[in-house]
PDB file of N, CA and C in Angstrom:
ATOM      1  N   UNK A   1    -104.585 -10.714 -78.680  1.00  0.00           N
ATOM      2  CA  UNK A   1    -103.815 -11.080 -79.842  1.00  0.00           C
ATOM      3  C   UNK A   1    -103.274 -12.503 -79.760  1.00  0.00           C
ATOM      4  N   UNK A   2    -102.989 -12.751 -78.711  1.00  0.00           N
ATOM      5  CA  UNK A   2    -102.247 -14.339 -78.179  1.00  0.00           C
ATOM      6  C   UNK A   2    -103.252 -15.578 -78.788  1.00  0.00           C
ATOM      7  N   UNK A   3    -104.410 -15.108 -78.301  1.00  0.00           N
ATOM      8  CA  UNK A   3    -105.639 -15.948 -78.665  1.00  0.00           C
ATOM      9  C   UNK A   3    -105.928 -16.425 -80.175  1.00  0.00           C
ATOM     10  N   UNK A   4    -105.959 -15.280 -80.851  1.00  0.00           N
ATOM     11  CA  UNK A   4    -106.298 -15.722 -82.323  1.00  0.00           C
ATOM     12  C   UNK A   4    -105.031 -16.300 -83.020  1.00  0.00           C
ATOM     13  N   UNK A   5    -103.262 -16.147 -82.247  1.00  0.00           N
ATOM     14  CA  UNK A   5    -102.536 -17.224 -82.861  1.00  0.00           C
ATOM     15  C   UNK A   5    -102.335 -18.631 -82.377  1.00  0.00           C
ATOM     16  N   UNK A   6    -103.560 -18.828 -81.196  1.00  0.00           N
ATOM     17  CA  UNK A   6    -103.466 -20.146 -81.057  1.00  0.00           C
ATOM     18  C   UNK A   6    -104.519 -20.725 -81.889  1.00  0.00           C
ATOM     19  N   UNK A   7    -105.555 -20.391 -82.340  1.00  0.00           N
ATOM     20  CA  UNK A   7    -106.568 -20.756 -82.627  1.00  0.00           C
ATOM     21  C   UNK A   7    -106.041 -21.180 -84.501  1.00  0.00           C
ATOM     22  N   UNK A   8    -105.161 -19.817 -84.969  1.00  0.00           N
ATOM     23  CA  UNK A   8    -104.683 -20.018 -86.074  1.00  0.00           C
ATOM     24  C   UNK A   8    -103.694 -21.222 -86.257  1.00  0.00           C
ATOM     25  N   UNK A   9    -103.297 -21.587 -84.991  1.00  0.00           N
ATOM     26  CA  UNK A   9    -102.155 -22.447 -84.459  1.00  0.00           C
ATOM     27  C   UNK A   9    -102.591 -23.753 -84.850  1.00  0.00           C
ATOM     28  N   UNK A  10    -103.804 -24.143 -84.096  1.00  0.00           N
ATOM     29  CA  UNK A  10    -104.607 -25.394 -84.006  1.00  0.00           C
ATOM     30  C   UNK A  10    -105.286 -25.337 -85.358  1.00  0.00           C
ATOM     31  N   UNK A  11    -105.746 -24.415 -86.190  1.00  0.00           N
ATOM     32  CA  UNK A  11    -106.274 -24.799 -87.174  1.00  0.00           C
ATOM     33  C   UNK A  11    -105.225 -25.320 -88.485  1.00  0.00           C
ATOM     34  N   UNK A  12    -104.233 -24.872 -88.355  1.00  0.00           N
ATOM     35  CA  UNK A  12    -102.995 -25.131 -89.305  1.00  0.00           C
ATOM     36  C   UNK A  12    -102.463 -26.626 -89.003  1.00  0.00           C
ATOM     37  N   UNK A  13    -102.702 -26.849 -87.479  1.00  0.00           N
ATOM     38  CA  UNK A  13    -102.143 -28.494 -87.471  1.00  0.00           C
ATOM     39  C   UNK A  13    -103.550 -29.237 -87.788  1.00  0.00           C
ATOM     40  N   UNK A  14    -104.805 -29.184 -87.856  1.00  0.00           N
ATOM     41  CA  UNK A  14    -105.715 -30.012 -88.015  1.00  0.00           C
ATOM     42  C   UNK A  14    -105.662 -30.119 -89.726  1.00  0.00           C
ATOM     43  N   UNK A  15    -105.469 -28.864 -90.428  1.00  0.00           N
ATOM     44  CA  UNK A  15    -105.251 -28.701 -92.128  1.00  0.00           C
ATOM     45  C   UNK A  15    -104.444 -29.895 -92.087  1.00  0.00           C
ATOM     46  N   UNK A  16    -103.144 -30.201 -91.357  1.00  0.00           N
ATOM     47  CA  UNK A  16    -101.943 -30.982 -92.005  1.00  0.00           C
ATOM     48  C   UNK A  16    -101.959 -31.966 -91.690  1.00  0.00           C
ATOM     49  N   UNK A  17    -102.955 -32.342 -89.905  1.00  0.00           N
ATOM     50  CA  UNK A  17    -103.160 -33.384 -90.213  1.00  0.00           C
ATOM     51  C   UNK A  17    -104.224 -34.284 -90.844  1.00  0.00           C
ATOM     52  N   UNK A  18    -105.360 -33.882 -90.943  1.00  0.00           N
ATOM     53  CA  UNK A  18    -106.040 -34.055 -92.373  1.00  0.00           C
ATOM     54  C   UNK A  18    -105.313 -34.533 -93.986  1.00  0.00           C
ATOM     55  N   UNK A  19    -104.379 -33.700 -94.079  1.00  0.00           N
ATOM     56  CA  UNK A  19    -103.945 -33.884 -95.339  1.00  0.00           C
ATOM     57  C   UNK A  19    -103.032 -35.190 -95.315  1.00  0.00           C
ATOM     58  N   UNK A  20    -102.367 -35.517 -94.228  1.00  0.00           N
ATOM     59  CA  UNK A  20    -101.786 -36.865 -93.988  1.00  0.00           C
ATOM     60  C   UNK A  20    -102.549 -37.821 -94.254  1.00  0.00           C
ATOM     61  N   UNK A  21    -103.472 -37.884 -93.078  1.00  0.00           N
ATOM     62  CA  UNK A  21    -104.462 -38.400 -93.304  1.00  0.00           C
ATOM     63  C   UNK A  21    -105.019 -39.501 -94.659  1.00  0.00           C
ATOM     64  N   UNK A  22    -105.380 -38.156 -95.075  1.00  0.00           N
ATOM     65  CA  UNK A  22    -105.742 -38.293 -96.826  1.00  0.00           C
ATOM     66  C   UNK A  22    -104.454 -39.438 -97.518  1.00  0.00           C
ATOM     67  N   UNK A  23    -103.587 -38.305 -97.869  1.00  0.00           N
ATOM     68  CA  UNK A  23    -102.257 -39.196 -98.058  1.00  0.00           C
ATOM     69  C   UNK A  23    -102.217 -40.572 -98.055  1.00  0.00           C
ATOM     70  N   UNK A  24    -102.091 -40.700 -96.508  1.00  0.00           N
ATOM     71  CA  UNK A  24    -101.919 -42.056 -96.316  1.00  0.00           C
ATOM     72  C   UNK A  24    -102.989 -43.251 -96.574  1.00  0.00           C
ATOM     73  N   UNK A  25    -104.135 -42.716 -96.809  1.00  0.00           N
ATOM     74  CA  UNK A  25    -105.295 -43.229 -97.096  1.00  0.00           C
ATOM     75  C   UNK A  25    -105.300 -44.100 -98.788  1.00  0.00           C
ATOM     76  N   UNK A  26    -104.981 -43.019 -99.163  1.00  0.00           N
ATOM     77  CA  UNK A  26    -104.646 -43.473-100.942  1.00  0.00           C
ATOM     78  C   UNK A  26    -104.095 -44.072-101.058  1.00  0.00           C
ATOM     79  N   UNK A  27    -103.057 -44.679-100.695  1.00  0.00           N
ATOM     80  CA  UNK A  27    -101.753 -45.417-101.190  1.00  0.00           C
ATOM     81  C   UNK A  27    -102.809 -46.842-101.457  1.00  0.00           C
ATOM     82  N   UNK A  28    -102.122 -47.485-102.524  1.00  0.00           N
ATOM     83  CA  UNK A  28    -103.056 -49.328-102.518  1.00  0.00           C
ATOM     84  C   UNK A  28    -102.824 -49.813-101.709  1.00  0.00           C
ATOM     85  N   UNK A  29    -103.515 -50.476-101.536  1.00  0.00           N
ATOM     86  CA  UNK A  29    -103.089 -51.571-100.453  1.00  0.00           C
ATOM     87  C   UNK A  29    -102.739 -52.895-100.826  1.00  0.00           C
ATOM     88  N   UNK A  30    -101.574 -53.405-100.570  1.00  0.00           N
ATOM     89  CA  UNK A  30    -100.997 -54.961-101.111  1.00  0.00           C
ATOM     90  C   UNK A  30    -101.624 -55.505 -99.769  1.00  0.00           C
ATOM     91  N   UNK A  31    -101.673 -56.839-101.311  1.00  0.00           N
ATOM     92  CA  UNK A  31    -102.634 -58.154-100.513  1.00  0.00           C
ATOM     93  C   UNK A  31    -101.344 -58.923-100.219  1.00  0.00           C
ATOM     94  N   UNK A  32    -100.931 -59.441 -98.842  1.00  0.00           N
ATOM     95  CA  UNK A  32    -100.140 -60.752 -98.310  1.00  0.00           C
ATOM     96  C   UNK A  32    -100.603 -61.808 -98.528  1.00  0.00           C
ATOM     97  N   UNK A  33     -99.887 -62.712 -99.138  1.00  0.00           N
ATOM     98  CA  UNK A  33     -99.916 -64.024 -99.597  1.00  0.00           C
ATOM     99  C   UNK A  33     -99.067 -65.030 -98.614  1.00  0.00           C
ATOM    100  N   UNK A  34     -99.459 -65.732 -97.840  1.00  0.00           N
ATOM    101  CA  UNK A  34     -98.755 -66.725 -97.110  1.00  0.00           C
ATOM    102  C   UNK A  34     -99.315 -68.062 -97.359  1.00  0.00           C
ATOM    103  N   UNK A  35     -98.149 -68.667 -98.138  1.00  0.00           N
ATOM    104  CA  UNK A  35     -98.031 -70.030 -98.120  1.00  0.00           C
ATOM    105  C   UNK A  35     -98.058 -71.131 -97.671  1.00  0.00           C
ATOM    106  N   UNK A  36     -98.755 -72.276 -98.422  1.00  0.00           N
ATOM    107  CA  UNK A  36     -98.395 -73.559 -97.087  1.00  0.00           C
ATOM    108  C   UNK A  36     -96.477 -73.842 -97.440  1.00  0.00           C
ATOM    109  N   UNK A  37     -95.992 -74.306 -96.136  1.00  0.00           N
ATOM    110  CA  UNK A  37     -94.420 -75.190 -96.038  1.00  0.00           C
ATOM    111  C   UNK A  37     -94.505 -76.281 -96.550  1.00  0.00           C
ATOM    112  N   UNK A  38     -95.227 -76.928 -97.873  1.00  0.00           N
ATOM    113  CA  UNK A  38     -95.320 -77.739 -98.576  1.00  0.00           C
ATOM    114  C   UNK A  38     -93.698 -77.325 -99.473  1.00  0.00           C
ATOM    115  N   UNK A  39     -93.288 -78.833 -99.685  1.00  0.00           N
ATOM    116  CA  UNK A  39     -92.052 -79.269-100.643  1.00  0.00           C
ATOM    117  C   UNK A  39     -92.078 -79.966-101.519  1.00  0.00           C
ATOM    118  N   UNK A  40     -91.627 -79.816-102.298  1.00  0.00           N
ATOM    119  CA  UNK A  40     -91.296 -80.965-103.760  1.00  0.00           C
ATOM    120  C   UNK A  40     -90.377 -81.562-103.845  1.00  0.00           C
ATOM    121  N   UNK A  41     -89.938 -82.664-104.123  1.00  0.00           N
ATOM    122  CA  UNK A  41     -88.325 -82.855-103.922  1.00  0.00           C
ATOM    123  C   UNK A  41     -88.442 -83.552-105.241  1.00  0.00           C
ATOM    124  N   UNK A  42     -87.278 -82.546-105.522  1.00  0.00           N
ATOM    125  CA  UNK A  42     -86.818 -82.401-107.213  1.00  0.00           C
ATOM    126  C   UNK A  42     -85.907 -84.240-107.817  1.00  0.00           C
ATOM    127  N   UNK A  43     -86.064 -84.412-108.774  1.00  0.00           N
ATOM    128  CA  UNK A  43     -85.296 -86.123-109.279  1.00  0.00           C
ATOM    129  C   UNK A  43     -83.504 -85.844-108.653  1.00  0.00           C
ATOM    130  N   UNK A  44     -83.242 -84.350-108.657  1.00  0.00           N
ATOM    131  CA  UNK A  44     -81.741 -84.415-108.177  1.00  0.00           C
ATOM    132  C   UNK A  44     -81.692 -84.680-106.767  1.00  0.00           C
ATOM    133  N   UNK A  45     -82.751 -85.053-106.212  1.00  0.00           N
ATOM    134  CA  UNK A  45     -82.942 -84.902-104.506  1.00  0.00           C
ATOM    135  C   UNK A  45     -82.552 -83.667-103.943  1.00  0.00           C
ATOM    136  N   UNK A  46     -83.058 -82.532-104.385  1.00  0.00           N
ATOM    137  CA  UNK A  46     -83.150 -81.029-103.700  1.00  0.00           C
ATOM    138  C   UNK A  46     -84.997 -81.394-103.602  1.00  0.00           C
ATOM    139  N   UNK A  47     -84.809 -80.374-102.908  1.00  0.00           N
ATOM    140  CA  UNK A  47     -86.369 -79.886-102.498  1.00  0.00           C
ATOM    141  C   UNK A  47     -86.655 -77.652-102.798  1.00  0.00           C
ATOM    142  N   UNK A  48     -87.528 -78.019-103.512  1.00  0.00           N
ATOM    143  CA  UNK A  48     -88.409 -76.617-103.721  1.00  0.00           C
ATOM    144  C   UNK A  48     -89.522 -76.826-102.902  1.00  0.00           C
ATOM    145  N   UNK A  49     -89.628 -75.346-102.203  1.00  0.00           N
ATOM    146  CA  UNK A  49     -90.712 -74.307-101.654  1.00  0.00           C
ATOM    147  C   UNK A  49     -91.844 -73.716-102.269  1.00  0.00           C
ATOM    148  N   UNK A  50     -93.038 -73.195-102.294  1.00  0.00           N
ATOM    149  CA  UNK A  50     -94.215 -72.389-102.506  1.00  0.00           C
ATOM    150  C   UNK A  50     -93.805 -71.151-102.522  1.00  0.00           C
ATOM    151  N   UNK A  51     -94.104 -70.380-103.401  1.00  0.00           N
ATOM    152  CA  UNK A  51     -93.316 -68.435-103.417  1.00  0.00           C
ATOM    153  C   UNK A  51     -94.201 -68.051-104.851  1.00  0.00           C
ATOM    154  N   UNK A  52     -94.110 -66.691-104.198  1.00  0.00           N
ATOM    155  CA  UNK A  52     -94.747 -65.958-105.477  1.00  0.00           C
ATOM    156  C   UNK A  52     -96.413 -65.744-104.745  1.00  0.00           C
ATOM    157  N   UNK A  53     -97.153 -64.953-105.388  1.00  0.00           N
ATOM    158  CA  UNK A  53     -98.007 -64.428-105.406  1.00  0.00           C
ATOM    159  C   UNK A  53     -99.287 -65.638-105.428  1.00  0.00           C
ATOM    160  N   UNK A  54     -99.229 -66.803-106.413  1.00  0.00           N
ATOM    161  CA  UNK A  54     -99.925 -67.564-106.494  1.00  0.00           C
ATOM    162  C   UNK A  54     -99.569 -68.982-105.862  1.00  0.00           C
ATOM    163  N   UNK A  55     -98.652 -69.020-105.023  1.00  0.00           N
ATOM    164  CA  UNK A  55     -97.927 -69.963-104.090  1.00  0.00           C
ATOM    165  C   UNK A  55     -97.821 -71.040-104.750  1.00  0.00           C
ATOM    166  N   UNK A  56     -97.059 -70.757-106.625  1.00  0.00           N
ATOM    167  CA  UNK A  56     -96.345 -72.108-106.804  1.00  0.00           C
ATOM    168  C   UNK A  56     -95.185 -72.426-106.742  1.00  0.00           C
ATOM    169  N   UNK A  57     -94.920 -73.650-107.101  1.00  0.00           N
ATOM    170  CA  UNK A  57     -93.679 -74.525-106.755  1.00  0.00           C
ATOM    171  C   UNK A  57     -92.548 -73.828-107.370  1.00  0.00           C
ATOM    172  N   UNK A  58     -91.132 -73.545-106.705  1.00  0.00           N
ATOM    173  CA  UNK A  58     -90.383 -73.254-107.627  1.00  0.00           C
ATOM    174  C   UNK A  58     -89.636 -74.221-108.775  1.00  0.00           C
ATOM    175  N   UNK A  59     -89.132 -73.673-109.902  1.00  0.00           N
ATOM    176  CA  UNK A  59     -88.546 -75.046-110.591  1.00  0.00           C
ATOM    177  C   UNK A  59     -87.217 -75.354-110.259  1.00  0.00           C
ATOM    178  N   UNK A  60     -87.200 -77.036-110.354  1.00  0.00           N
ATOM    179  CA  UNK A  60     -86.411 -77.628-109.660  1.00  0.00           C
ATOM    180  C   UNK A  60     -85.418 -77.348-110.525  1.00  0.00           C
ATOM    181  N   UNK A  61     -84.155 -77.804-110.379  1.00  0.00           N
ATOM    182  CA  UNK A  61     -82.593 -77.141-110.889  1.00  0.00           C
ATOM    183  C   UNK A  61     -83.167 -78.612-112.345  1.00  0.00           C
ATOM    184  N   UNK A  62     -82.488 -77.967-113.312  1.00  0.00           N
ATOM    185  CA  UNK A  62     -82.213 -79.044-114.075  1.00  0.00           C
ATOM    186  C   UNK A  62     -81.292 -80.101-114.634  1.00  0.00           C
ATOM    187  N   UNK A  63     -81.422 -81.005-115.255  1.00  0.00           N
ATOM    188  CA  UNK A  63     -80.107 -82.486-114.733  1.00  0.00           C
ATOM    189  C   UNK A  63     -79.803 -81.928-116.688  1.00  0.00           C
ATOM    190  N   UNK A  64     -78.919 -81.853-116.655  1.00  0.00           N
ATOM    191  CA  UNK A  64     -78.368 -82.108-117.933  1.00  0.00           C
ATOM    192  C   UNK A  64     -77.097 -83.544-118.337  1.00  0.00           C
ATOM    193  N   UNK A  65     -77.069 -84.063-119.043  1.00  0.00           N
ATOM    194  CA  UNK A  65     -76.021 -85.093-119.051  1.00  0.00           C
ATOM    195  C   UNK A  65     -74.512 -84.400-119.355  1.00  0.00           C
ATOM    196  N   UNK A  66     -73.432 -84.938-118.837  1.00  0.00           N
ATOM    197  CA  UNK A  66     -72.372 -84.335-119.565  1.00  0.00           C
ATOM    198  C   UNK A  66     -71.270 -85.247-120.151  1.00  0.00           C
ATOM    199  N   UNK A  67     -70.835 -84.730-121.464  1.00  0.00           N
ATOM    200  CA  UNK A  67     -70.087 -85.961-122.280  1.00  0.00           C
ATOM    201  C   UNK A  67     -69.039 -86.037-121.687  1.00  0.00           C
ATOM    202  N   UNK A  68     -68.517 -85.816-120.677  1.00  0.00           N
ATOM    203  CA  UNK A  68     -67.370 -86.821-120.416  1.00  0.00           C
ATOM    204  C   UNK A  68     -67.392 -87.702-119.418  1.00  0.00           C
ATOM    205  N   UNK A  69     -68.545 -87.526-118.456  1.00  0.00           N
ATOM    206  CA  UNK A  69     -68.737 -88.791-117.429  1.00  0.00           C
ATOM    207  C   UNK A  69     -69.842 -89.123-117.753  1.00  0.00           C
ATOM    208  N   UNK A  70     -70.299 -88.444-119.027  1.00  0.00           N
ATOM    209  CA  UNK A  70     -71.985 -89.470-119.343  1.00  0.00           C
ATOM    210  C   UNK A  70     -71.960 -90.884-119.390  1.00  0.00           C
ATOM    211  N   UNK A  71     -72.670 -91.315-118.780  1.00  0.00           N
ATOM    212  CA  UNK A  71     -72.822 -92.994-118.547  1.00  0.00           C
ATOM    213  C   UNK A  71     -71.351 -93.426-117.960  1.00  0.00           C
ATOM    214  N   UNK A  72     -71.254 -92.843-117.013  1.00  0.00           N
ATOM    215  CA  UNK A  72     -70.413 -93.618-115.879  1.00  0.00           C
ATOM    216  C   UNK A  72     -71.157 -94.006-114.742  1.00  0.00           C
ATOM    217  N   UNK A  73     -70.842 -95.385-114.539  1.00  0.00           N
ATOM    218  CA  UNK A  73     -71.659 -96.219-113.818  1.00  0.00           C
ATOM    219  C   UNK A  73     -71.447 -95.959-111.827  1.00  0.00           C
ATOM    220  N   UNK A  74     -72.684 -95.900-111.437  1.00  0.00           N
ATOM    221  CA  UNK A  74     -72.540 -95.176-110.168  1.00  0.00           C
ATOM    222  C   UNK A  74     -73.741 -96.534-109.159  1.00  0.00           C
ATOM    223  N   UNK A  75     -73.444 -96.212-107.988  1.00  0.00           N
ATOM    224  CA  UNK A  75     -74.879 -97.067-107.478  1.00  0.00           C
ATOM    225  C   UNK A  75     -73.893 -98.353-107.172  1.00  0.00           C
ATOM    226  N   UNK A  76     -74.954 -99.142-107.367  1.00  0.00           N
ATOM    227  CA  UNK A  76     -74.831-101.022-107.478  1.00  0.00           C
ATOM    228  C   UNK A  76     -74.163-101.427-105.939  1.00  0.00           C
ATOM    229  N   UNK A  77     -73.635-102.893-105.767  1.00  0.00           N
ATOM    230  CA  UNK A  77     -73.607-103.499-104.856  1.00  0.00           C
ATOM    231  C   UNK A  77     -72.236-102.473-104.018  1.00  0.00           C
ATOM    232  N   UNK A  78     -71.346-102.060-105.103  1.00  0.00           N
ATOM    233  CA  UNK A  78     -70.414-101.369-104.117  1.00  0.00           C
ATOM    234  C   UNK A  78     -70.228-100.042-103.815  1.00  0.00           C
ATOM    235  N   UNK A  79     -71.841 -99.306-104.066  1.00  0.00           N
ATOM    236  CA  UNK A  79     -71.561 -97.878-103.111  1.00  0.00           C
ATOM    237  C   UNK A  79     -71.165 -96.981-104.299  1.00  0.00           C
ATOM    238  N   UNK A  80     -70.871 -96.839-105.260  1.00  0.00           N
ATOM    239  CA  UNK A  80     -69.997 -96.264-106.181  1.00  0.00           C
ATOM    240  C   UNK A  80     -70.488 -94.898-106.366  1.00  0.00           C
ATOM    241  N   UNK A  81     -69.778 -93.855-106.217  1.00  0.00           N
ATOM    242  CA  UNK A  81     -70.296 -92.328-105.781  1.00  0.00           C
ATOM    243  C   UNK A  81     -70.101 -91.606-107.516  1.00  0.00           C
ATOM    244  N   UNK A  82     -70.242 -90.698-107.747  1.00  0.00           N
ATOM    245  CA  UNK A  82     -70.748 -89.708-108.557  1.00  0.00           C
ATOM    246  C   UNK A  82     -69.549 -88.699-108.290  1.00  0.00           C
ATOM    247  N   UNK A  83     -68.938 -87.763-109.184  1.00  0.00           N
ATOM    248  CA  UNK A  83     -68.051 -86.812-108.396  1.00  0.00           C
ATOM    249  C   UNK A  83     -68.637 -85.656-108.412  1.00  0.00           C
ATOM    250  N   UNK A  84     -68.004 -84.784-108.075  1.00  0.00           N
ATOM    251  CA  UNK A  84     -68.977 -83.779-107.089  1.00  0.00           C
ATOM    252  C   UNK A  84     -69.530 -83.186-108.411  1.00  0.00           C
ATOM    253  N   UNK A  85     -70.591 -82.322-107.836  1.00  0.00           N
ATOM    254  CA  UNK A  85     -71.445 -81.758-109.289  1.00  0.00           C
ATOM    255  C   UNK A  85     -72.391 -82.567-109.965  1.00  0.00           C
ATOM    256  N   UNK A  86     -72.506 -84.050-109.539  1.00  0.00           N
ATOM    257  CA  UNK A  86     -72.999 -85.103-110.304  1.00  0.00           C
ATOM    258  C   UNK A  86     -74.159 -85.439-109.697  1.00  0.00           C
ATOM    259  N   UNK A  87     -74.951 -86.600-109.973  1.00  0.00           N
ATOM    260  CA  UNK A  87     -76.144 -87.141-108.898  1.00  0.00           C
ATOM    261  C   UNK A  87     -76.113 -88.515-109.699  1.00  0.00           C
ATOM    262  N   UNK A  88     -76.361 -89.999-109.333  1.00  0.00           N
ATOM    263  CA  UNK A  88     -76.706 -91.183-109.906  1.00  0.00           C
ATOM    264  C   UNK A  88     -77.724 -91.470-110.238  1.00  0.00           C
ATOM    265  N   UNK A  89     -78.201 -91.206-111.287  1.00  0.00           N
ATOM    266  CA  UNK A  89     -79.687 -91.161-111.868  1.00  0.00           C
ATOM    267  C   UNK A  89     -80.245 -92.734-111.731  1.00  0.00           C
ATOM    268  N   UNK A  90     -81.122 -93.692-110.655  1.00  0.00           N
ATOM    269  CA  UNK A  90     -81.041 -94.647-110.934  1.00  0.00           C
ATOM    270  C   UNK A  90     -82.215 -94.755-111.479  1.00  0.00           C
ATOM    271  N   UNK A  91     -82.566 -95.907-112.257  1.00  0.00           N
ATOM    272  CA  UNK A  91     -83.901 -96.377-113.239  1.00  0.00           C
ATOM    273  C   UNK A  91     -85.096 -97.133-112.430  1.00  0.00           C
ATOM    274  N   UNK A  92     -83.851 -98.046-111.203  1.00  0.00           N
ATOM    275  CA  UNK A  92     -85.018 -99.016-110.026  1.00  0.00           C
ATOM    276  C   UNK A  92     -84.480 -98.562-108.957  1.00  0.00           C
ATOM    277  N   UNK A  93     -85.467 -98.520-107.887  1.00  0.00           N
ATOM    278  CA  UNK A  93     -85.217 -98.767-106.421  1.00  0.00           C
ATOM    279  C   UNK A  93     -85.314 -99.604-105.256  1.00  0.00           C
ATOM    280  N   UNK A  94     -83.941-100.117-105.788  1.00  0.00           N
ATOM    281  CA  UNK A  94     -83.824-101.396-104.739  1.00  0.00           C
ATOM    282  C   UNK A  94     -82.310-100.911-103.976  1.00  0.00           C
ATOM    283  N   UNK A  95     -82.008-101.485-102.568  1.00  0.00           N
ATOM    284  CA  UNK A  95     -80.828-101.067-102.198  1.00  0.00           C
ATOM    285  C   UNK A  95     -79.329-100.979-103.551  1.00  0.00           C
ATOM    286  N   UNK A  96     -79.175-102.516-103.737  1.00  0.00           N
ATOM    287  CA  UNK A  96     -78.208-102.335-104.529  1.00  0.00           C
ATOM    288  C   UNK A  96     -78.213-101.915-106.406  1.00  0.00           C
ATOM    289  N   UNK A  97     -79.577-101.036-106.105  1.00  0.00           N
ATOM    290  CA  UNK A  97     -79.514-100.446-107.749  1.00  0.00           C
ATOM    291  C   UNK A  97     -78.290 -99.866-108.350  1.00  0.00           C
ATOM    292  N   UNK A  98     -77.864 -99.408-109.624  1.00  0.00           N
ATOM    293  CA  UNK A  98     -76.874 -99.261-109.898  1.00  0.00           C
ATOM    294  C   UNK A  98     -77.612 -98.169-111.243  1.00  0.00           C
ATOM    295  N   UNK A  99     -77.281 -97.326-111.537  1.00  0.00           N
ATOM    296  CA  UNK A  99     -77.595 -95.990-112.328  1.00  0.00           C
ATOM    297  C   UNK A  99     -75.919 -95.158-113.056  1.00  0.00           C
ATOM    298  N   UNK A 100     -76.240 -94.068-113.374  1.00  0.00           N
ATOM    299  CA  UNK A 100     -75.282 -93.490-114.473  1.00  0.00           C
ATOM    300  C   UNK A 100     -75.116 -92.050-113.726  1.00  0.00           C
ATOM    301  N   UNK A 101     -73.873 -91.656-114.228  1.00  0.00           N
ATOM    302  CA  UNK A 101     -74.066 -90.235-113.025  1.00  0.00           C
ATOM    303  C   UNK A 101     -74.196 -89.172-114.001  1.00  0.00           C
ATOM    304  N   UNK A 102     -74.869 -88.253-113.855  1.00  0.00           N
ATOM    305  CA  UNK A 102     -75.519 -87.225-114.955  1.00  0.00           C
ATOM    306  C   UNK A 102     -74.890 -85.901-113.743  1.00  0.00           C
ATOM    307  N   UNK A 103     -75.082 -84.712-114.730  1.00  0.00           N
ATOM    308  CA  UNK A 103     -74.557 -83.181-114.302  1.00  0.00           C
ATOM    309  C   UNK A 103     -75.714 -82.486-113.478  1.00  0.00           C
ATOM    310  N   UNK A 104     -75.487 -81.398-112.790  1.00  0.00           N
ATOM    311  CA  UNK A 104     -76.571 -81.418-112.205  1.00  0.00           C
ATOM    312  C   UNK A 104     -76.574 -79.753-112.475  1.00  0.00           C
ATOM    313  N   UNK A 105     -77.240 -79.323-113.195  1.00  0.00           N
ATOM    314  CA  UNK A 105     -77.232 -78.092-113.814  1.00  0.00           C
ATOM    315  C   UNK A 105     -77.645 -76.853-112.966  1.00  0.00           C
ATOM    316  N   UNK A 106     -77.171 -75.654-112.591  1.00  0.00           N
ATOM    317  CA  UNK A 106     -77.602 -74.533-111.639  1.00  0.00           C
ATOM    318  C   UNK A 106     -78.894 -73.666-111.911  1.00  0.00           C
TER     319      UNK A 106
END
């Protein structure tokens, strides 16, 4: 009697594992996408990464102007900073260029 419940034993775990098996077999399979560490560096001087499925660029933040420090003068011979939130949009690049400080949008 011992005999035929091992045999029933072993045939009940080969059923289940079979059926795992199976199981696990079906599921799709996702394709991994790995990117090159290529960067963009955005006009606000940030830099975007490669992402997504088709490894493009993300978009860079956008500069909006804002009316109350629009066209305040930033840059030029004395260093003149931007306040925070801002960036100096300049037109040339030469050391002592001089540009306007624009918003720097999230």
């Amino acid at each position: 009697m011992p005999h035929i419940n091992k045999n029933l034993l072993v045939l009940i775990i080969i059923i289940i594992s079979a059926s795992v098996m199976y199981l696990i077999s079906s599921y799709p399979k996702t394709k991994m996408v790995t990117c090159t560490q290529e960067a963009r560096v955005c006009p606000d001087g940030s830099s975007v990464g490669r992402s997504g499925p088709k490894c493009e660029f993300a978009a860079c933040p956008t500069i909006t102007p804002e009316k109350n420090i629009q066209r305040e003068m930033c840059g030029g011979f004395a260093g003149v900073l931007c306040p925070e939130g801002y960036i100096c949009d300049k037109k040339e690049n030469y050391p002592d260029a001089s540009g306007t400080c624009i918003k720097i949008s999230p």
